[in-house]
PDB file of N, CA and C in Angstrom:
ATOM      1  N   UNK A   1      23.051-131.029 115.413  1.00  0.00           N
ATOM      2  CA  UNK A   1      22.140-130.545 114.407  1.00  0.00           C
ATOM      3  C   UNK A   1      22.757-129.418 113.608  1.00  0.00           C
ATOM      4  N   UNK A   2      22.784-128.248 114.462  1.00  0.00           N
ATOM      5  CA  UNK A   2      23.303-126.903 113.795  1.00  0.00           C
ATOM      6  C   UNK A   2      24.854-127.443 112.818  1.00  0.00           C
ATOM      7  N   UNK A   3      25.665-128.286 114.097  1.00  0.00           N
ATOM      8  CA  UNK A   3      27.569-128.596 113.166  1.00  0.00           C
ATOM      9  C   UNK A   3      26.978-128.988 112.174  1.00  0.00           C
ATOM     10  N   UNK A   4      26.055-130.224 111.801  1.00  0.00           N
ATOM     11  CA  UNK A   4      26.165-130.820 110.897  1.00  0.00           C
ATOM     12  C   UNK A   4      25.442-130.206 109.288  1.00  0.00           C
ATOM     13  N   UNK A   5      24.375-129.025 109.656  1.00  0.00           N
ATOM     14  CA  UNK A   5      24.551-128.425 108.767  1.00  0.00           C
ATOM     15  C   UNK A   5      24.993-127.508 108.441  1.00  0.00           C
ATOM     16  N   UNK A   6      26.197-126.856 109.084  1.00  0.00           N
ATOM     17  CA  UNK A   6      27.470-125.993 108.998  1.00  0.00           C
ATOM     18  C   UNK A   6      28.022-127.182 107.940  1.00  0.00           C
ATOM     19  N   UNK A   7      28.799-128.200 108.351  1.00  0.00           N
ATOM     20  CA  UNK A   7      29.788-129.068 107.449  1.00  0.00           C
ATOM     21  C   UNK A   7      28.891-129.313 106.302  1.00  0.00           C
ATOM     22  N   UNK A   8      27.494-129.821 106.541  1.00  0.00           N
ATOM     23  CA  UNK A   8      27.328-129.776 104.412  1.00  0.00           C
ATOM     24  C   UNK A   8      27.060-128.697 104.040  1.00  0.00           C
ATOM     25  N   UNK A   9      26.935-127.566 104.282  1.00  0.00           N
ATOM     26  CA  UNK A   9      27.199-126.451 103.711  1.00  0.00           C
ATOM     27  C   UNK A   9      28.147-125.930 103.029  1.00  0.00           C
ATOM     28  N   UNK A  10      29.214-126.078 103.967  1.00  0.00           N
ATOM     29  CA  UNK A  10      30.272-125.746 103.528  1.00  0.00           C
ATOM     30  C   UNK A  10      30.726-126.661 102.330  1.00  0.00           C
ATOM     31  N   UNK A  11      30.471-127.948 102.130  1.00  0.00           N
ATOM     32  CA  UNK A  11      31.008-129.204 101.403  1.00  0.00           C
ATOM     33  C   UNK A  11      29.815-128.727  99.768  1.00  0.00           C
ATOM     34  N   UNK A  12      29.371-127.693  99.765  1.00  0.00           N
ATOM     35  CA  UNK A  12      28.411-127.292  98.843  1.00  0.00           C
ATOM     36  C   UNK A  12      29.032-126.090  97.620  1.00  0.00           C
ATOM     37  N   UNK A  13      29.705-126.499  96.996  1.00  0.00           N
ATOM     38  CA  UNK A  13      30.395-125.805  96.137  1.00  0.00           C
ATOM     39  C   UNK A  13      29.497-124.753  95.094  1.00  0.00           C
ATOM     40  N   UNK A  14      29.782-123.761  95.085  1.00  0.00           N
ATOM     41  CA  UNK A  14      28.478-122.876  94.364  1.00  0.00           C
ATOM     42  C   UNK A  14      28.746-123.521  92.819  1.00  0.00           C
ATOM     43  N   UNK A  15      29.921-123.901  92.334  1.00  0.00           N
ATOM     44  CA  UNK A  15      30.452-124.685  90.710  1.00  0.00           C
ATOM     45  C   UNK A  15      29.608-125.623  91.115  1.00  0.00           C
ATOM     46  N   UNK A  16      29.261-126.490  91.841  1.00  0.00           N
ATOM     47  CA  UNK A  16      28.478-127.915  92.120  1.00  0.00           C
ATOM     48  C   UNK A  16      27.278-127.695  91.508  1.00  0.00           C
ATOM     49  N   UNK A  17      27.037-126.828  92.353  1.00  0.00           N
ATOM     50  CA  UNK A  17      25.225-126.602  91.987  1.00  0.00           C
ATOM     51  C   UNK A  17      25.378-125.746  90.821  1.00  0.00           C
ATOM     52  N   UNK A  18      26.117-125.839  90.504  1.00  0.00           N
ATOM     53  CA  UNK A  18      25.565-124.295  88.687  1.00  0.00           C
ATOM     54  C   UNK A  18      25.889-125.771  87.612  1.00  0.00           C
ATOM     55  N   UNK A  19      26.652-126.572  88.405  1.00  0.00           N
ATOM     56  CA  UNK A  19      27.433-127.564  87.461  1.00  0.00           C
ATOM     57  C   UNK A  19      25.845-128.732  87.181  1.00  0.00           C
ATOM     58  N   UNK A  20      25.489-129.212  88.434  1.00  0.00           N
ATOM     59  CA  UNK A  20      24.519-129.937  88.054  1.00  0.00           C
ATOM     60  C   UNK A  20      23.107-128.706  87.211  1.00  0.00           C
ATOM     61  N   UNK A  21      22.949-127.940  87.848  1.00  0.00           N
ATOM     62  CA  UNK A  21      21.756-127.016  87.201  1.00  0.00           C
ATOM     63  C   UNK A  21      21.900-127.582  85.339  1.00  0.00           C
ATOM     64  N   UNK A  22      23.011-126.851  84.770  1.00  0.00           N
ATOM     65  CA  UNK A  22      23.644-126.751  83.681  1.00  0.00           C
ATOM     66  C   UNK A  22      22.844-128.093  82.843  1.00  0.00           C
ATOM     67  N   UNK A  23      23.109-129.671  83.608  1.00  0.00           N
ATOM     68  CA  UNK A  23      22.908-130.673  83.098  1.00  0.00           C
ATOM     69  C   UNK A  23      21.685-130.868  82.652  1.00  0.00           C
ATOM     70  N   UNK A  24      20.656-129.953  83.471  1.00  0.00           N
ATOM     71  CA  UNK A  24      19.300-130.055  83.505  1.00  0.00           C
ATOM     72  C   UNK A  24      18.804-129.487  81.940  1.00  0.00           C
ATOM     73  N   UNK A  25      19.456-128.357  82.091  1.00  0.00           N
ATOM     74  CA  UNK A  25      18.894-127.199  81.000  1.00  0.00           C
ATOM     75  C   UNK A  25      18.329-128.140  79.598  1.00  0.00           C
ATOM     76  N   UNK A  26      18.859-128.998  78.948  1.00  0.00           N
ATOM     77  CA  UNK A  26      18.590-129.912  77.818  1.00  0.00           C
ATOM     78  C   UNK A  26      17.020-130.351  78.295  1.00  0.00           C
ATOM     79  N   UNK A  27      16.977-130.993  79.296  1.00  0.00           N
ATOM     80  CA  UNK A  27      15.887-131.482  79.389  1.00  0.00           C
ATOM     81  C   UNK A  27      14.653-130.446  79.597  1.00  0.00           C
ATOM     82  N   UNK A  28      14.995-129.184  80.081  1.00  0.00           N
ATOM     83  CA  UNK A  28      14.057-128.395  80.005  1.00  0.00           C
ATOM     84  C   UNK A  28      13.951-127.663  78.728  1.00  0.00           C
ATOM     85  N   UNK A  29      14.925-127.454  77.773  1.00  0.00           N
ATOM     86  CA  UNK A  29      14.433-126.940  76.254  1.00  0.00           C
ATOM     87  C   UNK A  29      13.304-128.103  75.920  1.00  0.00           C
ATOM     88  N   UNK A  30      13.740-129.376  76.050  1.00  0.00           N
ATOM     89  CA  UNK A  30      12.847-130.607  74.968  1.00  0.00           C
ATOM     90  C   UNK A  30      11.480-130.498  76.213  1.00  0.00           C
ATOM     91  N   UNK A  31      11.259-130.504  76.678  1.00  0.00           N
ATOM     92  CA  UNK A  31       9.892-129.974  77.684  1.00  0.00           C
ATOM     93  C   UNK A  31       9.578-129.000  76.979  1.00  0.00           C
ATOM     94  N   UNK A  32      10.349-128.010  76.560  1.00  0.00           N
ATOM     95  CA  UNK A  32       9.471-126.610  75.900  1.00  0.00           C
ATOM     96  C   UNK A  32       8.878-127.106  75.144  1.00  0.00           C
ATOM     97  N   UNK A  33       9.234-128.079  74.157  1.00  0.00           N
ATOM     98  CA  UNK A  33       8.543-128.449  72.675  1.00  0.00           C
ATOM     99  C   UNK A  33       7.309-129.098  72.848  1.00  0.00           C
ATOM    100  N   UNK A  34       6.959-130.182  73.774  1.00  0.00           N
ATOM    101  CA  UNK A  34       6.207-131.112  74.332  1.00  0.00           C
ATOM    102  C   UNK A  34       4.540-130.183  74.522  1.00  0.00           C
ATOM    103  N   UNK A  35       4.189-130.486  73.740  1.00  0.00           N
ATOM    104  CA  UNK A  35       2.514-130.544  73.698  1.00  0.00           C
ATOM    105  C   UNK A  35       2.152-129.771  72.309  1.00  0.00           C
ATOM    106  N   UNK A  36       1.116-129.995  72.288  1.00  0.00           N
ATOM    107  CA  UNK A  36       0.111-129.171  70.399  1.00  0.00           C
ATOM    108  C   UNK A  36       0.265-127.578  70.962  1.00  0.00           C
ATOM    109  N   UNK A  37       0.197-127.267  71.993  1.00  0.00           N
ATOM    110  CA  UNK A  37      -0.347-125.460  71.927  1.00  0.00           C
ATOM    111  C   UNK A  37       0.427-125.045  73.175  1.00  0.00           C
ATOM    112  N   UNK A  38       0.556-123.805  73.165  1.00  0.00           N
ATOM    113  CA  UNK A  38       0.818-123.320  73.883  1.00  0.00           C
ATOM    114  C   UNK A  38       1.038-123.283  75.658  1.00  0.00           C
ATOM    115  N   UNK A  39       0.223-123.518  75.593  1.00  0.00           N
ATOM    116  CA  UNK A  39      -0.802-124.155  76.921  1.00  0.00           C
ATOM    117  C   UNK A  39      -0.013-125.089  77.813  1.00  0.00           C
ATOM    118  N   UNK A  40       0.101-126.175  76.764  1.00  0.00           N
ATOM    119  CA  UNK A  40       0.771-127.294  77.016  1.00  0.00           C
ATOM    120  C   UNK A  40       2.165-127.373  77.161  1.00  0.00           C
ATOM    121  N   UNK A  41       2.378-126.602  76.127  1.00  0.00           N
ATOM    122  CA  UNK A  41       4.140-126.208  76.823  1.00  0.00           C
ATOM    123  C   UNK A  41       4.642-125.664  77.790  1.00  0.00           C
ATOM    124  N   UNK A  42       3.460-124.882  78.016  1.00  0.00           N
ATOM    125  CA  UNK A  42       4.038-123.777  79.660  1.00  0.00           C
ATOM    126  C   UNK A  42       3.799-125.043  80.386  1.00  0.00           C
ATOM    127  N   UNK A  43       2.615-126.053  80.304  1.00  0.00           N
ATOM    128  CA  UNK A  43       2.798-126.874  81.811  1.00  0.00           C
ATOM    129  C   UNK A  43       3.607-127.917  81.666  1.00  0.00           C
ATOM    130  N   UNK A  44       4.148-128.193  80.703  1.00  0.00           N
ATOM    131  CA  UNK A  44       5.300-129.319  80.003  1.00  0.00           C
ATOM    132  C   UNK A  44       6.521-128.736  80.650  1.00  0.00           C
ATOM    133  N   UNK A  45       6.860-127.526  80.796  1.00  0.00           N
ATOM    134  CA  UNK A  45       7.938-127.023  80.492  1.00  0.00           C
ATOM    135  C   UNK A  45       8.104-126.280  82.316  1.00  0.00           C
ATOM    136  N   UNK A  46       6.893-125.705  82.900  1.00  0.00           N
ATOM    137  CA  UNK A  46       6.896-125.734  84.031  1.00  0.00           C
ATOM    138  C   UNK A  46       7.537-127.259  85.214  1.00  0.00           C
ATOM    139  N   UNK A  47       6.456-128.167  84.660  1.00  0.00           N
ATOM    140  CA  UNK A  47       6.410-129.115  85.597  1.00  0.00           C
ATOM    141  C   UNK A  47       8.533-129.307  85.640  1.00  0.00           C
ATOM    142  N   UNK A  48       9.033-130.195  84.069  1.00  0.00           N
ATOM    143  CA  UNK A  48      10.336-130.536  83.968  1.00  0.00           C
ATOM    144  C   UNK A  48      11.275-129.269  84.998  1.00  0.00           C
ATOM    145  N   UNK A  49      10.773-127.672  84.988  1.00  0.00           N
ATOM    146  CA  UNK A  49      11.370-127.393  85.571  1.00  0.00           C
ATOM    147  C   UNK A  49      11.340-127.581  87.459  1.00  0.00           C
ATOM    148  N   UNK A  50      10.310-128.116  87.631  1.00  0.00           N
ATOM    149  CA  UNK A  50       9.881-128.497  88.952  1.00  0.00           C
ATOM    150  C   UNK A  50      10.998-129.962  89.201  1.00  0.00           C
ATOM    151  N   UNK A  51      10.733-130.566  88.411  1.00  0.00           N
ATOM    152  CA  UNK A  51      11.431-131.771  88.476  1.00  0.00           C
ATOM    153  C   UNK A  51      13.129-131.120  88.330  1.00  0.00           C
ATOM    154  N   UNK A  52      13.270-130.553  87.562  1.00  0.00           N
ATOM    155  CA  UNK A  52      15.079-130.806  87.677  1.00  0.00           C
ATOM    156  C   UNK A  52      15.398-129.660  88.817  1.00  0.00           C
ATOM    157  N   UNK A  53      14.491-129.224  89.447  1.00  0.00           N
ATOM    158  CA  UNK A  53      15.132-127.935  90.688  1.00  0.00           C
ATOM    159  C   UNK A  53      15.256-129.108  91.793  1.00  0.00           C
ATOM    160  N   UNK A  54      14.185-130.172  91.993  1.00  0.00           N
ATOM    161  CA  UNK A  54      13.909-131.163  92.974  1.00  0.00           C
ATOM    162  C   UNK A  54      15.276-131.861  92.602  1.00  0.00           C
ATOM    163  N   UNK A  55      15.506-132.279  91.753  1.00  0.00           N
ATOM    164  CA  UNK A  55      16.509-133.149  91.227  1.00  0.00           C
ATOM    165  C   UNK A  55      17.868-132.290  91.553  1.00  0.00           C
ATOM    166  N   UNK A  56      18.569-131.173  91.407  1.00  0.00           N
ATOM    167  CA  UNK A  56      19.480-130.695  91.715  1.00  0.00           C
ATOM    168  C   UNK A  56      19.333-130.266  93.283  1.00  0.00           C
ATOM    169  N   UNK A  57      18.559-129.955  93.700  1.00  0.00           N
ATOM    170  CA  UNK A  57      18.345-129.547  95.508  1.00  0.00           C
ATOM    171  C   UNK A  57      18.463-131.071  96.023  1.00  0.00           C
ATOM    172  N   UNK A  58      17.935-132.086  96.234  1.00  0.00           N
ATOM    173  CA  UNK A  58      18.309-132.915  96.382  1.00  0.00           C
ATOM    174  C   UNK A  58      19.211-133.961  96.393  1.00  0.00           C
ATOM    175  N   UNK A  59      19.757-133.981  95.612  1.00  0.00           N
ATOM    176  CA  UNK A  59      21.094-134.546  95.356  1.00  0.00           C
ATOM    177  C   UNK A  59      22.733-133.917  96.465  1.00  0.00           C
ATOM    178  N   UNK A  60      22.215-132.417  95.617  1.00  0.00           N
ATOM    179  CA  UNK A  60      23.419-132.027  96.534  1.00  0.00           C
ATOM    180  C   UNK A  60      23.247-131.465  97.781  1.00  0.00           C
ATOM    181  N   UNK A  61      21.277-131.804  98.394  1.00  0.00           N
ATOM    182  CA  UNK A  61      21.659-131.919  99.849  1.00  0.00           C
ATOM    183  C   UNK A  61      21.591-132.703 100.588  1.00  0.00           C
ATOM    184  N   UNK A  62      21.838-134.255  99.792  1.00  0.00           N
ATOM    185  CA  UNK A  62      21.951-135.764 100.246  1.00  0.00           C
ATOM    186  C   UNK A  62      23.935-135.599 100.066  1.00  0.00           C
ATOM    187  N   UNK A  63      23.989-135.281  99.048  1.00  0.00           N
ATOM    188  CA  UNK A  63      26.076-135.440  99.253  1.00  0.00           C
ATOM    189  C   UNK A  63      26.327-134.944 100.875  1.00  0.00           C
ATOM    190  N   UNK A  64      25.938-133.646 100.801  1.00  0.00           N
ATOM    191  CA  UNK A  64      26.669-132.552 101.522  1.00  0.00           C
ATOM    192  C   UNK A  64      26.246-132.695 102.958  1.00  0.00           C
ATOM    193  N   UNK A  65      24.958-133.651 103.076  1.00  0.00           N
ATOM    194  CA  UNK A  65      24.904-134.051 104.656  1.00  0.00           C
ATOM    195  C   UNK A  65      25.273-135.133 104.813  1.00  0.00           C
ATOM    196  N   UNK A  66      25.176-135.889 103.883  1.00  0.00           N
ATOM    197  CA  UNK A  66      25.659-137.300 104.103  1.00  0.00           C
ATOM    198  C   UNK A  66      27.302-137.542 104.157  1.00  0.00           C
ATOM    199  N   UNK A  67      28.232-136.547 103.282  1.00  0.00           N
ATOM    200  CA  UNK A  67      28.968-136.129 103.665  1.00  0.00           C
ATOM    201  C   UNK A  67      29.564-135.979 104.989  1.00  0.00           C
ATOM    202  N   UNK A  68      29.209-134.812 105.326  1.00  0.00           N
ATOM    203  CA  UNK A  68      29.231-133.937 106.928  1.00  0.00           C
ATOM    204  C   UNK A  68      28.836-134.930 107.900  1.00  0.00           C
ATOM    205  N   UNK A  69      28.056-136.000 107.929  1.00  0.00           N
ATOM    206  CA  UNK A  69      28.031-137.108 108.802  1.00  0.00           C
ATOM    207  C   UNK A  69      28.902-137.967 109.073  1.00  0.00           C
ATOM    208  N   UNK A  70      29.545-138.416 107.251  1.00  0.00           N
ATOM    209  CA  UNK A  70      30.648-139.387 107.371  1.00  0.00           C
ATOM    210  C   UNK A  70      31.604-138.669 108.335  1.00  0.00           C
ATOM    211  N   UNK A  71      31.961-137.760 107.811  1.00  0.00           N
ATOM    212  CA  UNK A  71      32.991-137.047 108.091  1.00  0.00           C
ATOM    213  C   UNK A  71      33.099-136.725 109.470  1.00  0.00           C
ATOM    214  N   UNK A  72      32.376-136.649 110.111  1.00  0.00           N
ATOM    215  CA  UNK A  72      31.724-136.223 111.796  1.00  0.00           C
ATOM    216  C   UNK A  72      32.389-138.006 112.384  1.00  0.00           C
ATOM    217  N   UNK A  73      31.927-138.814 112.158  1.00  0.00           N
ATOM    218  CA  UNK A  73      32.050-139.888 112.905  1.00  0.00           C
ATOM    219  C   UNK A  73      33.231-140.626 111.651  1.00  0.00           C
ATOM    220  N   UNK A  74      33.869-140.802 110.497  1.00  0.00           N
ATOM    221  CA  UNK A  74      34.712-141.796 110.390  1.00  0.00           C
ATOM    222  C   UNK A  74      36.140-140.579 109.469  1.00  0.00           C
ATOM    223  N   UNK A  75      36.022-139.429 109.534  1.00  0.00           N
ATOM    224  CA  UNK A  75      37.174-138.712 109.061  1.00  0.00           C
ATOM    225  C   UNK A  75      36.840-138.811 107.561  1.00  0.00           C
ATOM    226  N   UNK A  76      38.360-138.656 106.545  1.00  0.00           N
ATOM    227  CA  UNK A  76      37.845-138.538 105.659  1.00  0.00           C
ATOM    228  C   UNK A  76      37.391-139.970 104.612  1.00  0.00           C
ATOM    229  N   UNK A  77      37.626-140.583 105.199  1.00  0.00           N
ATOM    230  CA  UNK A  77      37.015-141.807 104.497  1.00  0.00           C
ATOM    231  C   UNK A  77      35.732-142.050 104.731  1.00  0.00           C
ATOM    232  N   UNK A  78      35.050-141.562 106.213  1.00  0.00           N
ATOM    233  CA  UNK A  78      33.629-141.197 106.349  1.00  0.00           C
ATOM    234  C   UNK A  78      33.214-140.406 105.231  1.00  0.00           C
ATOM    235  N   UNK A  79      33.409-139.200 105.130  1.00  0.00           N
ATOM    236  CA  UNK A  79      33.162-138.426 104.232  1.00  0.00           C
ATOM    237  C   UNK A  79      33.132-138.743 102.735  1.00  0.00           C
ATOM    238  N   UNK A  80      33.968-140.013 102.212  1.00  0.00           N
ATOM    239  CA  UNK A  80      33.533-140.145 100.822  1.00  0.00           C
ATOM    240  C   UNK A  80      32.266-141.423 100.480  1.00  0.00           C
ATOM    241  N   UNK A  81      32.579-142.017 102.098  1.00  0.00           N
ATOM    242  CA  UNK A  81      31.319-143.081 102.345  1.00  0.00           C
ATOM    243  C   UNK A  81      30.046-142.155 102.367  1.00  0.00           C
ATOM    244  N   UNK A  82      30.227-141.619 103.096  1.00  0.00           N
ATOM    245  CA  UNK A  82      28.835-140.494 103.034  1.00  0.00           C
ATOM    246  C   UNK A  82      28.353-139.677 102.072  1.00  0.00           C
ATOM    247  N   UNK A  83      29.432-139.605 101.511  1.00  0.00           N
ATOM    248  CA  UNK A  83      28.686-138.476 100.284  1.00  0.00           C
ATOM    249  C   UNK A  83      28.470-139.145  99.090  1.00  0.00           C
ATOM    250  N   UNK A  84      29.143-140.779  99.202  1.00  0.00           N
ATOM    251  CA  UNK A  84      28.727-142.307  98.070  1.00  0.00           C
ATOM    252  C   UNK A  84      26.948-141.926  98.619  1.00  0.00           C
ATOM    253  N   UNK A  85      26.829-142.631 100.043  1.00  0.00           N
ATOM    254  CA  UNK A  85      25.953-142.675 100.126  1.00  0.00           C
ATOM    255  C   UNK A  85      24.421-141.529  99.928  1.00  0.00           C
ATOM    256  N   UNK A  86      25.179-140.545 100.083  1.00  0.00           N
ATOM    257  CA  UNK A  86      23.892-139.365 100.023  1.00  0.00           C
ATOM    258  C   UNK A  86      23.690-139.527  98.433  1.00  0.00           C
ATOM    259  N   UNK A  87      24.285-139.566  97.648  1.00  0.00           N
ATOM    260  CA  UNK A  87      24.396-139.577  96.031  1.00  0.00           C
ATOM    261  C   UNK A  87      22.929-140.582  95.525  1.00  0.00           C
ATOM    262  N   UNK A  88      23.564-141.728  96.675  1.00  0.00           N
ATOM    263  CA  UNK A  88      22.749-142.770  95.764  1.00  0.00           C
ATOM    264  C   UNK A  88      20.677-142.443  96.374  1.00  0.00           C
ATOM    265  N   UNK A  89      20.730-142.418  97.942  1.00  0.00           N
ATOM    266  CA  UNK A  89      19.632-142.477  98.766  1.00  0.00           C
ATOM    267  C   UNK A  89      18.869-141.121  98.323  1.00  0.00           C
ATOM    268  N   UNK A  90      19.870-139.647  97.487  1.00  0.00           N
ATOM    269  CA  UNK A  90      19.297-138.517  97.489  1.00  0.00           C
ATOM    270  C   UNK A  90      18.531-138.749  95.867  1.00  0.00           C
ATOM    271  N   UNK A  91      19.311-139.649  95.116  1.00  0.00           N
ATOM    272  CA  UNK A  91      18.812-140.072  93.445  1.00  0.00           C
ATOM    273  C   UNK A  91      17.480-140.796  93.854  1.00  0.00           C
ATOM    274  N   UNK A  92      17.278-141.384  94.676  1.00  0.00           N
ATOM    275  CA  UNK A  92      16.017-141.984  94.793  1.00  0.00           C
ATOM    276  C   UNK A  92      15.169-141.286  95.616  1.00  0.00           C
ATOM    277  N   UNK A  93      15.051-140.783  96.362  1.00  0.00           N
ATOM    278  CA  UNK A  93      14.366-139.261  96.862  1.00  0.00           C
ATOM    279  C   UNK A  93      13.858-138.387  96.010  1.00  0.00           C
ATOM    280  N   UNK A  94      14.927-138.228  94.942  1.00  0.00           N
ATOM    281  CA  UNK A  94      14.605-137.271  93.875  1.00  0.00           C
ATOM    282  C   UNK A  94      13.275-138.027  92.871  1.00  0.00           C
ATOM    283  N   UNK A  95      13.517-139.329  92.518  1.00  0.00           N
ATOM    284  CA  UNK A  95      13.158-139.580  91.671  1.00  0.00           C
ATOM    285  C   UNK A  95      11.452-140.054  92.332  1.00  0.00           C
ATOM    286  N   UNK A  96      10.957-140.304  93.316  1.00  0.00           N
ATOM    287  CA  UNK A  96      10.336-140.663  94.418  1.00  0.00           C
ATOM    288  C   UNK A  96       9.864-138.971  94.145  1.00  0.00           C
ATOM    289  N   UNK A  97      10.293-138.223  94.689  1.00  0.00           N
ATOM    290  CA  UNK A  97       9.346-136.636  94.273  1.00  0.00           C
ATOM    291  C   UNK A  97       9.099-136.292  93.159  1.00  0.00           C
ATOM    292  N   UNK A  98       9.925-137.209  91.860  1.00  0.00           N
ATOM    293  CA  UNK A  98       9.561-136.768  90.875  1.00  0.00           C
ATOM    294  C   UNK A  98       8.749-137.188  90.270  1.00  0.00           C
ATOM    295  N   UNK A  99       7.947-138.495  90.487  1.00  0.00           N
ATOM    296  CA  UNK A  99       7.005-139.492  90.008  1.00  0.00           C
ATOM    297  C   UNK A  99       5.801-138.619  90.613  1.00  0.00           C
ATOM    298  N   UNK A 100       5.893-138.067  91.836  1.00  0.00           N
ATOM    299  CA  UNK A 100       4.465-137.109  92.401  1.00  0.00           C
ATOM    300  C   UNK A 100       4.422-135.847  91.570  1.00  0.00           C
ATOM    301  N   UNK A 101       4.901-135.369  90.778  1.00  0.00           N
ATOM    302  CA  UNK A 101       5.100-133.758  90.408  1.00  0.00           C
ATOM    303  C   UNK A 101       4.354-134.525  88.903  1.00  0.00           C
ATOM    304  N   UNK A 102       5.085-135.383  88.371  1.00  0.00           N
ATOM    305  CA  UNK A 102       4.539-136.159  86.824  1.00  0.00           C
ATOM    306  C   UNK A 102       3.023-136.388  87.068  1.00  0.00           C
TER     307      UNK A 102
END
């Protein structure tokens, strides 16, 4: 339990996460614009930011364990199987929390 989230931790690059954050930012300006008043933009612009924090926390903590698993049981070719796999299972997780927040 504890190794394995030592190894995706470590496999968690602070550039990773500023790198995906970054991607988000577009989609949260065009959320600002989204509704007639005021009102509507704070919860336009709230929610998208709910969604792309879910969307970046997720992702890179489906790589970085899924990762740390490969890597635990098949070396480093585990490790790029695993962090294929956390990529894809953590995009649908994300998107699965993000349909509840909408």
């Amino acid at each position: 339990g504890g190794e394995i989230i030592t190894r995706a931790m470590k496999r968690l690059p602070l550039l990773s996460v500023v790198a995906l954050g970054l991607l988000e930012i577009p989609k949260i300006i065009k959320a600002a614009t989204k509704g007639d008043n005021t009102d509507e933009k704070i919860t336009s612009t709230a929610k998208q930011t709910a969604k792309s924090t879910v969307n970046v926390a997720s992702i890179v903590t489906g790589i970085g364990t899924m990762g740390a698993i490969g890597a635990k049981y098949g070396g480093a070719a585990g490790s790029l199987i695993g962090m294929g796999a956390g990529a894809i299972l953590s995009s649908e997780v994300s998107q699965k929390l993000q349909d509840i927040i909408a």
